[in-house]
Protein backbone atom coordinates (compact mmCIF):
# COMPACT_ATOMS: atom_id res chain seq x y z
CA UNK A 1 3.65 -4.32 10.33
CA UNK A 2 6.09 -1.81 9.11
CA UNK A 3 4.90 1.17 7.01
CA UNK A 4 8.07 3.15 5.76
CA UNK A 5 6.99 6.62 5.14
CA UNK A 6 8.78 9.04 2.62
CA UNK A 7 9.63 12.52 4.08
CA UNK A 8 6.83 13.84 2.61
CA UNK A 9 3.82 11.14 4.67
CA UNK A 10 5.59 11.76 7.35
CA UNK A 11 5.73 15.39 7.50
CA UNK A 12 2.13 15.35 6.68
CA UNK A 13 0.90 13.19 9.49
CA UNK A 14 3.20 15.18 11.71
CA UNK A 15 4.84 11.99 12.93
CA UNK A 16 8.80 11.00 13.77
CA UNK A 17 10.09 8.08 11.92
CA UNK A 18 12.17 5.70 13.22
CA UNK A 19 15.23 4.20 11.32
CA UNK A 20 14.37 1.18 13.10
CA UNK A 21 15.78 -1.97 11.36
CA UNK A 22 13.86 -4.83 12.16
CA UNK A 23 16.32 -8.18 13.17
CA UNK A 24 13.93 -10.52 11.18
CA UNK A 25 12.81 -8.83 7.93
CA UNK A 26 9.00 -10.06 6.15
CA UNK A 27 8.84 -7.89 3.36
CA UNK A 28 5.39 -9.57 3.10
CA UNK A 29 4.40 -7.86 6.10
CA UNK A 30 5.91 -4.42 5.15
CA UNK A 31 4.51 -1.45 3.14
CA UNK A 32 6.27 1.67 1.93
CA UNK A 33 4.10 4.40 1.98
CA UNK A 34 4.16 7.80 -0.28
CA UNK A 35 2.45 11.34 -0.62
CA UNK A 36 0.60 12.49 -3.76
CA UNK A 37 -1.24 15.00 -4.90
CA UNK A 38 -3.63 15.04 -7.25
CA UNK A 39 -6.61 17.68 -8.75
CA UNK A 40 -5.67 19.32 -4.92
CA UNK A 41 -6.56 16.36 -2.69
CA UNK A 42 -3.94 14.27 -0.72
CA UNK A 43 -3.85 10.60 -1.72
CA UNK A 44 -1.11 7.85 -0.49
CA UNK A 45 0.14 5.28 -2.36
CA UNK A 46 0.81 1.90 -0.39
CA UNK A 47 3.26 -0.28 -2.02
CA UNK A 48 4.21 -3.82 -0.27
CA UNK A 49 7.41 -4.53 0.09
CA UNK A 50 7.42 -8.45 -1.48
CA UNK A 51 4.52 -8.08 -3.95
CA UNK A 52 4.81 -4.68 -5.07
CA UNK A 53 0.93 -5.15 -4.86
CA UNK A 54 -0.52 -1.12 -4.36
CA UNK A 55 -3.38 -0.23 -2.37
CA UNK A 56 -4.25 3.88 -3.34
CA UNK A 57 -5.61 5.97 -1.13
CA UNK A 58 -7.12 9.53 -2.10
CA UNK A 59 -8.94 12.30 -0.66
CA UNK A 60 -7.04 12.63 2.95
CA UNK A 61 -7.67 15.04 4.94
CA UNK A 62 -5.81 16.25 8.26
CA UNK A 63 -8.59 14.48 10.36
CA UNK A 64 -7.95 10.92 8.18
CA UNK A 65 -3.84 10.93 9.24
CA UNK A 66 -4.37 11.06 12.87
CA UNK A 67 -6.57 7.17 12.53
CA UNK A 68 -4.24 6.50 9.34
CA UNK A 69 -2.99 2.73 10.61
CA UNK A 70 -6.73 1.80 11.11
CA UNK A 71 -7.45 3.21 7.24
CA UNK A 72 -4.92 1.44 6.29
CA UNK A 73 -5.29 -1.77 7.59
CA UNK A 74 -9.53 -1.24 6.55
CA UNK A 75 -7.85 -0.95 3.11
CA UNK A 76 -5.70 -3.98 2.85
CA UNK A 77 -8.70 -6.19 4.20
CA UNK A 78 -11.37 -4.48 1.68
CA UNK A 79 -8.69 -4.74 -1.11
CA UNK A 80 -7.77 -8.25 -0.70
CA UNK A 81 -11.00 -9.33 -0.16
CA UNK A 82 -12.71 -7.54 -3.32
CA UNK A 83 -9.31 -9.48 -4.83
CA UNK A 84 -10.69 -12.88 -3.79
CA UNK A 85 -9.24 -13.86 -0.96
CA UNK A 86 -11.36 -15.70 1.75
CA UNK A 87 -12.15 -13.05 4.77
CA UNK A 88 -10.36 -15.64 7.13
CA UNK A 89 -7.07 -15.62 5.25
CA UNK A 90 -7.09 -11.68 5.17
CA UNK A 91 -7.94 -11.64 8.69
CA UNK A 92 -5.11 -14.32 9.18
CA UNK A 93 -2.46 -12.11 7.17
CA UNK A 94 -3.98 -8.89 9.40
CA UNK A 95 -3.42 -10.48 13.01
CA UNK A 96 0.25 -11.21 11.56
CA UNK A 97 0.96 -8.08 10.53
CA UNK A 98 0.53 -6.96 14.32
CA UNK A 99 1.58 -3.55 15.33
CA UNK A 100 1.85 -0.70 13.06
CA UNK A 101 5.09 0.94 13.19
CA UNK A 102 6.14 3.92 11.07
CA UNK A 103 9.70 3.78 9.89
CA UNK A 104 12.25 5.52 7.36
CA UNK A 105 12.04 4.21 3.81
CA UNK A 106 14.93 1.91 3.31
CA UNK A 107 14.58 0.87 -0.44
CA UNK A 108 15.33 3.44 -3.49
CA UNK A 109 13.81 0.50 -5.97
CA UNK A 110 10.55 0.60 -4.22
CA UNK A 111 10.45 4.37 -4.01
CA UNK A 112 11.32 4.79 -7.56
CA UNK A 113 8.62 1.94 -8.61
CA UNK A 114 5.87 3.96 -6.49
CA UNK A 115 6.82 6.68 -8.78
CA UNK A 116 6.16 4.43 -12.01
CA UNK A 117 3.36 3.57 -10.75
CA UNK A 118 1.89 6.95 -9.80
CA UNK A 119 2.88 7.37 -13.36
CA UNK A 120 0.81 4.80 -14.73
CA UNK A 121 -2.56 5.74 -12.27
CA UNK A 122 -2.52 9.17 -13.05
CA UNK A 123 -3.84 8.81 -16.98
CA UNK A 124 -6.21 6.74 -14.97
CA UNK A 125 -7.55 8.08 -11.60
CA UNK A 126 -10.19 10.43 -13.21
CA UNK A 127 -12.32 7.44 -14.02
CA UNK A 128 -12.36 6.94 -10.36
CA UNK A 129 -12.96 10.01 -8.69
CA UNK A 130 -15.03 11.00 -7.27
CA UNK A 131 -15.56 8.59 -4.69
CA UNK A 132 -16.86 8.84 -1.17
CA UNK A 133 -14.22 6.19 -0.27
CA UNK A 134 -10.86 7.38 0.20
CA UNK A 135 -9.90 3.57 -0.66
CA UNK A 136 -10.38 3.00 -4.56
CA UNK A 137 -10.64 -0.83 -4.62
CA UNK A 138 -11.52 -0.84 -8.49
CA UNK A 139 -8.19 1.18 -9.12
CA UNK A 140 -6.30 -0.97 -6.89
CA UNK A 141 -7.70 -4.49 -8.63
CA UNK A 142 -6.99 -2.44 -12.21
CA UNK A 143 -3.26 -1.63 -11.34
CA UNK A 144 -2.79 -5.14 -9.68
CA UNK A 145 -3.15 -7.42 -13.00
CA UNK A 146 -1.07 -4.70 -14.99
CA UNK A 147 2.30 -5.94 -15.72
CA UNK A 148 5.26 -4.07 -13.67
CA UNK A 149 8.96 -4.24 -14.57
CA UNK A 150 11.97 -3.34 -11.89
CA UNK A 151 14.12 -5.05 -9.31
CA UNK A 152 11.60 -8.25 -9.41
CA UNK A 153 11.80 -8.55 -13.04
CA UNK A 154 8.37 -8.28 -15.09
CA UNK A 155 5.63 -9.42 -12.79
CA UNK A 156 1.80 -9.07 -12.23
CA UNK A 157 1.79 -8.09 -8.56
CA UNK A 158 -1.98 -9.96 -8.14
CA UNK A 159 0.48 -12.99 -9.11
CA UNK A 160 2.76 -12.85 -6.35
CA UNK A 161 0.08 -11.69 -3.75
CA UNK A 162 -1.60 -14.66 -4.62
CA UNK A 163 1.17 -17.07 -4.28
CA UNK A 164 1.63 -15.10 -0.84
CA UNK A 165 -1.61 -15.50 0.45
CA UNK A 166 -1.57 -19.19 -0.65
CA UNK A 167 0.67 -19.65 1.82
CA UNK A 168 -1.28 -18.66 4.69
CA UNK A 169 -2.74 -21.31 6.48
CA UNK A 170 -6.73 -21.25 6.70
């Protein structure tokens, strides 16, 4: 699994990115990753690279970015399964994914639609916070069946997960 980090995730888990290009590209398997900040707490906005399905993350701390791969793979299979998705399927799509590996972002259209969508959560987020989870599964299900616009035309991302997923074999 790929998770391309913006400057700004990587200079806050005090990592190096790689500008590693992988031969065999599976943008289903591939997340870009960004920074936020919001009412003073770090959050992260996971965007995949096929679906443009969003998992959000929010209250980091310094102690949450040096486990970050294991939050976020906790938060795809929590996600995904509060989506609907049988636990096997997620677990299937997990072992896939395979190693995490931090990279360079390498698409403007994704940044720029993690900003729209940052947009769009942030006249929302209060009626989610506080949370003692740093994953907000409602938030994520909410933004998932909103309709997105950009380089995929108009789409519901819970649309094309699904057809995704539907292709795994059980």
């Amino acid at each position: 699994m790929f998770i391309e980090c913006t400057k700004k995730l990587s200079d806050a888990m005090k990592i190096k990115t790689n500008d590693i290009v992988p031969i065999k590209r599976e943008p289903f398997y591939e997340w870009h990753a960004n920074l936020f900040m919001f009412d003073r707490r770090k959050g992260v906005i996971l965007m995949n690279n096929q679906t443009r399905y969003c998992i959000v993350l929010y209250g980091l701390k310094a102690e949450h970015f040096k486990k970050f791969e294991d939050i976020v793979l906790n938060a795809i299979k929590e996600t995904f399964i509060a989506e609907g998705f049988l636990e096997n399927k997620v677990d299937r799509y997990l072992a896939h994914c395979g190693e995490v590996i931090y990279t360079k972002t390498h698409d403007r259209s994704i940044i720029s639609q993690i900003t729209e969508f940052y947009i769009s959560i942030s006249w929302n987020i209060e009626d989610y916070i506080p949370s003692d989870q740093l994953n907000l599964v409602e938030l994520n299900r909410w933004v998932g069946h909103e309709l997105m616009c950009g380089s995929l035309g108009y789409v519901h991302p819970i649309e094309l997960l699904t057809k995704e997923m539907n292709k795994i074999e059980e």
